[in-house]
Protein backbone atom coordinates (compact mmCIF):
# COMPACT_ATOMS: atom_id res chain seq x y z
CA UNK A 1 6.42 -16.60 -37.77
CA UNK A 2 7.47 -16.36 -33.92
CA UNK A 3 5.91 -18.33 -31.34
CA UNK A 4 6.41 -17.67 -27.16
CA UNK A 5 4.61 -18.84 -24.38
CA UNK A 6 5.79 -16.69 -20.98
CA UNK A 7 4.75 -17.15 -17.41
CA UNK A 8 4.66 -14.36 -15.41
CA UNK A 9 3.41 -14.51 -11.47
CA UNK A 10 0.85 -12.59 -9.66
CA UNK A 11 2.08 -9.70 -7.27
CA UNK A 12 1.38 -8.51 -3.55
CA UNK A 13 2.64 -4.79 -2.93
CA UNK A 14 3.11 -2.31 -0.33
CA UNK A 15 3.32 -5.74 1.86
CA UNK A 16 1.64 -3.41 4.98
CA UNK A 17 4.03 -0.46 5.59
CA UNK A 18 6.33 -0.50 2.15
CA UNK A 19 3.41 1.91 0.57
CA UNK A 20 4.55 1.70 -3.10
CA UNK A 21 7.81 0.16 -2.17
CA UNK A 22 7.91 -3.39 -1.29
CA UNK A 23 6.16 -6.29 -3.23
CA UNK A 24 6.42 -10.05 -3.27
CA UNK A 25 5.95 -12.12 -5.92
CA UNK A 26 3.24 -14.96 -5.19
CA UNK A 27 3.36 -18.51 -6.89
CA UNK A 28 -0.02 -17.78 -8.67
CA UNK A 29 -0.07 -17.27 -12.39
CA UNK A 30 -1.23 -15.95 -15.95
CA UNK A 31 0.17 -17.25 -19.22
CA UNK A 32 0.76 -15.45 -22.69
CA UNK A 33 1.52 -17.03 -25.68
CA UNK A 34 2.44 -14.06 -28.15
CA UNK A 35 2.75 -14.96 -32.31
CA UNK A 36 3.97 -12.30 -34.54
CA UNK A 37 3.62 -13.11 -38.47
CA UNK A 38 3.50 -11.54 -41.62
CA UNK A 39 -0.35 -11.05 -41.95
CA UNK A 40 -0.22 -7.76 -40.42
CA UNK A 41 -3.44 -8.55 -38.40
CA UNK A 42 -3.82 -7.99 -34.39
CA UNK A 43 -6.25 -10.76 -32.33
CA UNK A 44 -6.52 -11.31 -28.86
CA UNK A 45 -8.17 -14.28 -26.93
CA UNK A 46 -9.20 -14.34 -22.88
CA UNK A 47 -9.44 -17.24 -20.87
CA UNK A 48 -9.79 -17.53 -16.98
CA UNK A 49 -10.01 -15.22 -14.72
CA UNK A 50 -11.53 -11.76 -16.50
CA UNK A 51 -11.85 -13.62 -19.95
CA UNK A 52 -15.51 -11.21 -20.08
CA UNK A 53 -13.88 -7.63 -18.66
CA UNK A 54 -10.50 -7.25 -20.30
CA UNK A 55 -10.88 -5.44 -23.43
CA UNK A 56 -9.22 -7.20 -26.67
CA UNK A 57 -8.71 -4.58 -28.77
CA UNK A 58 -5.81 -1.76 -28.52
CA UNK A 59 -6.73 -0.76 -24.71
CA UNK A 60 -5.46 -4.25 -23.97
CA UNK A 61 -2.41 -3.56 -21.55
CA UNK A 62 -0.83 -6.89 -22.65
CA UNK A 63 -1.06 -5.54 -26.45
CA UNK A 64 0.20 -2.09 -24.98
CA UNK A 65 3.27 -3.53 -23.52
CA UNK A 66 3.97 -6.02 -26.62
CA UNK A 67 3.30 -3.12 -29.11
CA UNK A 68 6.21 -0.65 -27.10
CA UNK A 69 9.09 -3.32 -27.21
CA UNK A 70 8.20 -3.46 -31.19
CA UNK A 71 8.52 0.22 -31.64
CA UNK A 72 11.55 0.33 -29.54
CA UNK A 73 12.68 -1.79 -32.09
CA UNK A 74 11.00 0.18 -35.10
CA UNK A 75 8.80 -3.29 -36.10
CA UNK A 76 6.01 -2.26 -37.89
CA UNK A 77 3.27 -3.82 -39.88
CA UNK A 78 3.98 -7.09 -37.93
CA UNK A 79 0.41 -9.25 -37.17
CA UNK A 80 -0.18 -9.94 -33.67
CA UNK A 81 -1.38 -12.73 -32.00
CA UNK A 82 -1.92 -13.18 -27.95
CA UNK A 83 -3.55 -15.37 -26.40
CA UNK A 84 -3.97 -14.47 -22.52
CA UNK A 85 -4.69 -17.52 -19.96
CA UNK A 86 -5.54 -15.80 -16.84
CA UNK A 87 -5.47 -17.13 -13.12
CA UNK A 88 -4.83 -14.12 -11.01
CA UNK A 89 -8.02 -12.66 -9.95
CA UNK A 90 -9.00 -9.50 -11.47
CA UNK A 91 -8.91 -6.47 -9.39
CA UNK A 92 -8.19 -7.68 -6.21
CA UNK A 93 -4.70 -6.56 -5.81
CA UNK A 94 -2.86 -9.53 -6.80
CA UNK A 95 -1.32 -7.47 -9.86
CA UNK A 96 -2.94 -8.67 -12.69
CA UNK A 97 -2.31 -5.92 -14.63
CA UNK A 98 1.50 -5.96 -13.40
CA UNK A 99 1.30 -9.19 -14.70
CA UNK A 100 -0.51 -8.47 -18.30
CA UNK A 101 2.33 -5.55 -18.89
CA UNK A 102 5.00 -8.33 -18.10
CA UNK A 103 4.04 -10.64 -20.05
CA UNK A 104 3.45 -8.65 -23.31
CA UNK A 105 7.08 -6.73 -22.60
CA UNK A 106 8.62 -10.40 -21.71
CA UNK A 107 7.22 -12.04 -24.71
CA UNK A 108 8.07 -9.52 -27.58
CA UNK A 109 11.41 -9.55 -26.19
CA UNK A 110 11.95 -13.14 -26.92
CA UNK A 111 10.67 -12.72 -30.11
CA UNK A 112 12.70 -9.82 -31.24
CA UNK A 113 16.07 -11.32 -30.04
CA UNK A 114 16.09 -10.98 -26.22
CA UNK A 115 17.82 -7.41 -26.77
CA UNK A 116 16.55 -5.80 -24.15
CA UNK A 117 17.85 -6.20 -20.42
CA UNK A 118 15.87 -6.71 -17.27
CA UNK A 119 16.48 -3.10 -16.19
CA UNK A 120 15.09 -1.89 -19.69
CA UNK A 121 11.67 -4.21 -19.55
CA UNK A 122 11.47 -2.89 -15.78
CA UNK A 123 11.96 0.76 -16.73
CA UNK A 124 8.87 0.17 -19.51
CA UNK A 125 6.80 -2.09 -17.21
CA UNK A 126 6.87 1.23 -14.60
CA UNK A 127 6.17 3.74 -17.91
CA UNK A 128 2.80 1.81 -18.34
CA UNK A 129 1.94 1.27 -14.54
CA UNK A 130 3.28 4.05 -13.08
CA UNK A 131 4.65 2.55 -9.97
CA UNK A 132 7.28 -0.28 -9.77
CA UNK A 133 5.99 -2.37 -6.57
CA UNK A 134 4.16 -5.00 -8.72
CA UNK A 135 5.66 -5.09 -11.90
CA UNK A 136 9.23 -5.15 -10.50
CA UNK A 137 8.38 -8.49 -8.67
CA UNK A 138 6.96 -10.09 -11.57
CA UNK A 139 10.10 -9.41 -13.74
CA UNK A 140 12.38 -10.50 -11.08
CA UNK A 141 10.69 -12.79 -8.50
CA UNK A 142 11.25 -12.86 -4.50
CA UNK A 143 11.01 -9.91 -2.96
CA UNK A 144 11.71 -6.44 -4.40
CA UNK A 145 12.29 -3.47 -3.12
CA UNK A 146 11.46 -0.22 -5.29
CA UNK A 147 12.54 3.28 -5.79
CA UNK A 148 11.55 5.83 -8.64
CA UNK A 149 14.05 8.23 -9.38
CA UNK A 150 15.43 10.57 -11.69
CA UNK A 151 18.26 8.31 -12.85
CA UNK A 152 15.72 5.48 -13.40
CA UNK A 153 13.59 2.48 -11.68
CA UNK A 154 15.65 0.89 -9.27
CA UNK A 155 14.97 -2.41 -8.24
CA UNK A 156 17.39 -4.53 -5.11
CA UNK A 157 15.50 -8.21 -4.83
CA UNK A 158 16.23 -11.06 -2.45
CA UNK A 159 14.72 -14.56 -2.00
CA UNK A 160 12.70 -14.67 1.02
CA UNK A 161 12.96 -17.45 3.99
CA UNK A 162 12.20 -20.98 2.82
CA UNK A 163 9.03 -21.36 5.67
CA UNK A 164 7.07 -18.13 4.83
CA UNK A 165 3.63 -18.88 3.46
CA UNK A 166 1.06 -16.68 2.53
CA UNK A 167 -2.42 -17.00 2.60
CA UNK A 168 -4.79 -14.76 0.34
CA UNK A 169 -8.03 -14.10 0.87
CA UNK A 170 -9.58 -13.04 -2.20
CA UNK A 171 -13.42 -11.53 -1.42
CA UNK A 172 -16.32 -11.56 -4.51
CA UNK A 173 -15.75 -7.59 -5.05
CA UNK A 174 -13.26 -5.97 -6.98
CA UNK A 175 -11.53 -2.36 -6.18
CA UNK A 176 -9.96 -0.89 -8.76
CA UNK A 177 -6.39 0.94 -7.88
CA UNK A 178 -7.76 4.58 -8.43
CA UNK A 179 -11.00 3.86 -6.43
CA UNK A 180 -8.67 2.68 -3.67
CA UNK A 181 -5.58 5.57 -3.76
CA UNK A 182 -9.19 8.44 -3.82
CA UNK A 183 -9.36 7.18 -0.01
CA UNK A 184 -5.98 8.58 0.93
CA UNK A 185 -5.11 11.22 2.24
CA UNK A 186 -2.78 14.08 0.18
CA UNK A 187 -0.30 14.47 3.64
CA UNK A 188 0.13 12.52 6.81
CA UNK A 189 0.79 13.62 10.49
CA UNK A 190 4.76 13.29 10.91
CA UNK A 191 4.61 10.41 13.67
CA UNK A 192 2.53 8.34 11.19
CA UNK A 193 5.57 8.85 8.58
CA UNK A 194 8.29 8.32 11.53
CA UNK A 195 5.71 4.97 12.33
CA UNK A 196 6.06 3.35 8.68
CA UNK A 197 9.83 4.32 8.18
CA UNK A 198 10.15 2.42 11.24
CA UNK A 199 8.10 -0.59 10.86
CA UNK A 200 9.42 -0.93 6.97
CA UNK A 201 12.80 -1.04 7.82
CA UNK A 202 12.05 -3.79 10.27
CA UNK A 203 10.00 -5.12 7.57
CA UNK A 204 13.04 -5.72 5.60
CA UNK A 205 15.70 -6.69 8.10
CA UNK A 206 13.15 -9.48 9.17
CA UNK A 207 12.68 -10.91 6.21
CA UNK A 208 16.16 -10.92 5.07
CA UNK A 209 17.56 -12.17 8.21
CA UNK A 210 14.63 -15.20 8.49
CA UNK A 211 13.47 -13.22 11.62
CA UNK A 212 9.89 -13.46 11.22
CA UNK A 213 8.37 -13.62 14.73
CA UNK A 214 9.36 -9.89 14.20
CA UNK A 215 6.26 -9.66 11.59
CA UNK A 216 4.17 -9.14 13.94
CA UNK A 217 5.10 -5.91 14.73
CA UNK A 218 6.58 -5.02 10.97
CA UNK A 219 3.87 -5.50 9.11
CA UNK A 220 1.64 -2.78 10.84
CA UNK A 221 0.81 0.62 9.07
CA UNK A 222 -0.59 4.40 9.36
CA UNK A 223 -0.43 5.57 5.58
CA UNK A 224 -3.06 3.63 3.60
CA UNK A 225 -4.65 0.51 5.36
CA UNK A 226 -6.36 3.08 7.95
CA UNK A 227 -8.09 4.81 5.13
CA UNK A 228 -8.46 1.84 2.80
CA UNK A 229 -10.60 -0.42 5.83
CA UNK A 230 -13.83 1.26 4.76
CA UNK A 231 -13.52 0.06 1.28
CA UNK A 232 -12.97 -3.54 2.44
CA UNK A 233 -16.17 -4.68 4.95
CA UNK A 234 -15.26 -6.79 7.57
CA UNK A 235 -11.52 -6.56 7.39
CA UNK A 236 -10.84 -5.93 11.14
CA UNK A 237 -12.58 -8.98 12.26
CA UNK A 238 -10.36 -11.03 9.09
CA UNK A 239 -7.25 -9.49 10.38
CA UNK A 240 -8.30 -10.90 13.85
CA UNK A 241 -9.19 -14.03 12.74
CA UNK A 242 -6.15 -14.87 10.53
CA UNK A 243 -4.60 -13.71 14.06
CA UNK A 244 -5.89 -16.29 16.03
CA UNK A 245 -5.10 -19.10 13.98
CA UNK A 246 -1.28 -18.35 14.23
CA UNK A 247 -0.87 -16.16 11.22
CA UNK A 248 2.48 -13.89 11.87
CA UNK A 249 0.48 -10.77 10.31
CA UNK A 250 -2.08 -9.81 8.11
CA UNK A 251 -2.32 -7.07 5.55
CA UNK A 252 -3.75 -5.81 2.65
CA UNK A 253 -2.84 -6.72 -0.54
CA UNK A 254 -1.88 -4.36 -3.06
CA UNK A 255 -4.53 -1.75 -3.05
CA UNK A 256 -7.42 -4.30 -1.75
CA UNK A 257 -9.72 -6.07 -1.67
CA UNK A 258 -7.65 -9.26 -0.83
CA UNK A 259 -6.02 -9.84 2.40
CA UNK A 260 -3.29 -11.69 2.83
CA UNK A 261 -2.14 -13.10 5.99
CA UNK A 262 1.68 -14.46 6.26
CA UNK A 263 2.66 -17.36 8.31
CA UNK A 264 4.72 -20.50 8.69
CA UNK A 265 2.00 -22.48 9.91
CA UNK A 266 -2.20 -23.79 9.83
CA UNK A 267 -2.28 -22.48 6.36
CA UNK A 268 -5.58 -24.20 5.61
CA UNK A 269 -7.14 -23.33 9.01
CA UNK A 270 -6.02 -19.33 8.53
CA UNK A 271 -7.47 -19.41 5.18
CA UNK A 272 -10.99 -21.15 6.58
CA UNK A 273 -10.74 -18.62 9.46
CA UNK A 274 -10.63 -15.06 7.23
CA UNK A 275 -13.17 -16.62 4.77
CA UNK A 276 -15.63 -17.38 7.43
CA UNK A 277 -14.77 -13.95 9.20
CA UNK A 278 -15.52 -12.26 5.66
CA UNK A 279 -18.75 -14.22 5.07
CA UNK A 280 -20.01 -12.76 8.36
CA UNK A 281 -19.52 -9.12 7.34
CA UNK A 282 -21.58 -10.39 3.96
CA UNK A 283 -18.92 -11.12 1.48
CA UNK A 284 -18.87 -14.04 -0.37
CA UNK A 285 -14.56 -15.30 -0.40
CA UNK A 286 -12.44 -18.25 -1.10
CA UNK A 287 -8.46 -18.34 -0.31
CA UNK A 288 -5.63 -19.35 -2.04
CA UNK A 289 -2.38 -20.53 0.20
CA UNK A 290 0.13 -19.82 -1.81
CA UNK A 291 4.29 -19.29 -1.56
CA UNK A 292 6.36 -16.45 -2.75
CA UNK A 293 7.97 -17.00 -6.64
CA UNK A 294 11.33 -16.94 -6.94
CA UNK A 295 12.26 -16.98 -10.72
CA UNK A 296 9.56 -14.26 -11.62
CA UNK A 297 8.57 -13.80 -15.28
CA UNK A 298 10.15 -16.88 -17.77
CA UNK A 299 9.43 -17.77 -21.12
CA UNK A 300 8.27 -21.77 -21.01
CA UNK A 301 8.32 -22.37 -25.19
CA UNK A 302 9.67 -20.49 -27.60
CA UNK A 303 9.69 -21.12 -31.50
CA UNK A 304 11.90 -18.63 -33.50
């Protein structure tokens, strides 16, 4: 019998104009203790956040992920037990499934020798989510920048400035990712494309360089939030609010419903601010102020 506990963060992607490009990771966080064994049986057990939506029986993205590193490795017959201890919020683009596929890849790589690199688990992590911005993040921690191409994932990371906070909040609802990508549209006017080439490539040099009064002005976008704001009530008058408490910008997270609002300063009052701004569009919301992980997935026990 082998025994690992992992800890993989929660996720925020496309970051405002790095649609499907740019994610953080966020110092909020599931845990997935995996046992393999000779019985040859498969159990799953939810607690937390989700414990009565996630499925626990082979649609289970967690046993998914787990189940491709052990035919990579031709294991068969094995018994498999996970047990899943869930804080990221479900749904609300924090990349809880990004984090679910981690874990299970992470975890039955420890337990079948560590064989397989971080380019390999990122490569399978993208397989099962289709896009890299979250799950690359929550392999590698910081901040990750994403392309898909024929030659493979690839993945540059960087540890963000020491002072940027981020404050999330996290409204009642959920949106699932397909609801939320049915909103956009299938092409954009050029000038919007010329506006987010320009504003993520400030994006970048800001937060690489520390330069984040220039936020303000990076973390606008034309291809998705637009079209998303209608699935997200009141998010004008939270982007506002966050504003006026000193927040550096304010986005949405992943594909929604959260909004997340970056800043080096009145954390606590920025978070108050966008719940009561949400509450008066008639969504219930509480906020997490959180920082931005910088070791990304790691195994915390492990009995061989």
């Amino acid at each position: 019998m082998s025994k690992v506990t992992v800890r993989v963060p929660g996720t925020t992607a496309n970051c405002g104009p790095g649609f499907d490009a740019i994610g953080m990771s966020c110092t909020i966080y599931n845990t997935m203790e995996l046992v393999l064994s000779a019985e040859g049986q498969t159990s799953i057990a939810i607690y937390g956040e989700g414990s009565s939506q996630i499925p626990n029986d082979d649609r289970n993205i967690a046993l998914q992920a787990v189940k491709l590193v052990l035919d990579y490795h031709q294991i068969l017959d094995t018994g498999i037990q996970i047990r899943l201890t869930n804080n990221i919020p479900l749904a609300r683009g924090l990349g809880s499934s990004a984090a679910a596929i981690v874990a299970g890849l992470v975890a039955a790589n420890a337990v079948t020798g560590n064989r397989l690199s971080k380019q390999t688990l990122l490569e399978m992590a993208t397989t099962i989510e289709g896009h890299p911005d979250n799950v690359a993040p929550a392999i590698y921690g910081g901040i990750c920048l994403s392309v898909m191409h024929a030659a493979g994932t690839k993945c540059l990371s960087f540890l963000p400035p020491d002072k940027l906070g981020l404050v999330v909040a996290v409204p009642e609802f959920t949106l699932s990712t397909k609801v939320s990508r049915q909103v956009l549209p299938k092409t954009v006017p050029l000038k919007d494309a010329v506006f987010n080439v320009s504003r993520a490539a400030l994006l970048v040099g800001a937060l690489a360089k520390g330069e984040l009064s220039y936020l303000k002005y990076a973390l606008e976008d034309k291809l998705h939030q637009p079209y998303r704001e209608k699935l997200v009530p009141g998010m004008e008058a939270v982007f506002e609010a966050a504003a006026r408490e000193g927040a550096l910008g304010v986005t949405i997270s992943g594909a929604g419903p959260s909004l997340i609002a970056y800043t080096t300063e009145n954390h606590q009052e920025i978070g108050q601010a966008m719940v009561d701004a949400f509450e008066k569009h008639g969504t219930k919301a509480v906020y997490h102020v959180l920082e931005i992980d910088t070791i990304g997935a790691e195994i915390i026990e492990f009995i061989p």
